[in-house]
Protein backbone atom coordinates (compact mmCIF):
# COMPACT_ATOMS: atom_id res chain seq x y z
CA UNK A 1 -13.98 14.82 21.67
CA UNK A 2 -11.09 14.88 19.12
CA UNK A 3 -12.63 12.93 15.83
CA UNK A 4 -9.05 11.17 16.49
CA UNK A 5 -10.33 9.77 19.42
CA UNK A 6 -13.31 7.64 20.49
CA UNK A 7 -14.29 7.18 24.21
CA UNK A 8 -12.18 4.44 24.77
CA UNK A 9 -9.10 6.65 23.30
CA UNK A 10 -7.23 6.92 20.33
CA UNK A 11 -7.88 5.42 17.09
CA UNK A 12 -5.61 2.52 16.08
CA UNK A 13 -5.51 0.72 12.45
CA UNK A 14 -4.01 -2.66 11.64
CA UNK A 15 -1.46 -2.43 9.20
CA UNK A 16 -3.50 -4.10 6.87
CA UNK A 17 -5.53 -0.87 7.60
CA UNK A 18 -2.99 1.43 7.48
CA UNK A 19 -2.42 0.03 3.69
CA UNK A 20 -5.30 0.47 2.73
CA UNK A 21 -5.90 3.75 3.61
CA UNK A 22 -2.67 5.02 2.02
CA UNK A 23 -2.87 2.89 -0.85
CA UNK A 24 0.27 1.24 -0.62
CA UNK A 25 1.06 -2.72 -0.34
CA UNK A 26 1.20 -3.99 3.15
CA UNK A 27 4.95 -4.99 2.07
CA UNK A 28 5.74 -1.24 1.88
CA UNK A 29 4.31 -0.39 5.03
CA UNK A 30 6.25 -3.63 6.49
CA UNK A 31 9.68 -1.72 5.18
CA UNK A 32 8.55 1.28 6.12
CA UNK A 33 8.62 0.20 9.59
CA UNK A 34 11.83 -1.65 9.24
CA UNK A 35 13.74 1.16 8.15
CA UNK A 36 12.06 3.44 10.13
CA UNK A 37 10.50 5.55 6.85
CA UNK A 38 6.85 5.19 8.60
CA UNK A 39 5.30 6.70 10.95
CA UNK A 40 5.97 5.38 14.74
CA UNK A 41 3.91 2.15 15.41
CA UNK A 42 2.63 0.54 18.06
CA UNK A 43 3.49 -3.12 19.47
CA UNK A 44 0.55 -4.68 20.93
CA UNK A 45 1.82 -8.14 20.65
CA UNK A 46 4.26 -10.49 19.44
CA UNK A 47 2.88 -10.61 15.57
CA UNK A 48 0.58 -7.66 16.23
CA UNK A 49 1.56 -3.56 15.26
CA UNK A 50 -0.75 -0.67 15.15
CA UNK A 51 -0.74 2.87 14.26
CA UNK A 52 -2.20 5.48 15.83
CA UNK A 53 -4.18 7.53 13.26
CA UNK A 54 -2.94 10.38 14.63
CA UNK A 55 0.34 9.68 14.01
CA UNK A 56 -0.13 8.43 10.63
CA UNK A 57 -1.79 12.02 9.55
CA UNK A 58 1.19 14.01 11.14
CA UNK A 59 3.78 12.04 8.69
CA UNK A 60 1.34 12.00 5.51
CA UNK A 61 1.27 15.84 6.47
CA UNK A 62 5.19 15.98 6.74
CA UNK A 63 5.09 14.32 3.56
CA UNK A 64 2.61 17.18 2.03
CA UNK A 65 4.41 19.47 -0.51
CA UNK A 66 2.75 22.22 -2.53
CA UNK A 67 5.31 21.43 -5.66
CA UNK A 68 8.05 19.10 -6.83
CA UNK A 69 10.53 21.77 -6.33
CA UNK A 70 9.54 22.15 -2.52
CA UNK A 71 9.78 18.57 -1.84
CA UNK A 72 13.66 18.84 -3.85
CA UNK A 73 14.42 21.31 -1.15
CA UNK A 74 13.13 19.30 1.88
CA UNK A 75 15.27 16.63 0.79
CA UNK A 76 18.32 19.17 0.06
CA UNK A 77 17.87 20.17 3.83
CA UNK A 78 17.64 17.41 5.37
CA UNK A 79 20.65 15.56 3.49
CA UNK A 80 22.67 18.57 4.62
């Protein structure tokens, strides 16, 4: 089994959760979300998101540079 996954399927935090286990305010995560800077989220009700913890890695790991200069360059790229 993936340690992603539990028998019932992917792993899901709250995003109080989510937070918390990037160390940011839940208000950040919030506008994260609103202007789509997060990671994708899940709606599993009307006042009620998720994130899959898979999906949370992937964009930390987008987000993983080995210097400031690399992370410079992403940014050139991308605004090009």
């Amino acid at each position: 089994m993936h340690p992603e996954t539990t028998a019932f399927g992917p792993i899901y935090l709250s995003e109080q959760g989510f937070a918390e286990r990037y160390g940011v305010d839940r208000r950040t995560v919030q506008r994260w979300r609103i202007t789509g800077e997060g990671p994708p989220w899940v709606r599993l009700g009307v006042r009620r998101v998720a994130y899959r913890l898979s999906d949370t890695e992937a964009w930390a790991q987008a987000r993983t540079y080995p210097h400031r200069a690399a992370e410079i360059a992403s940014q050139t790229r991308e605004g090009a």
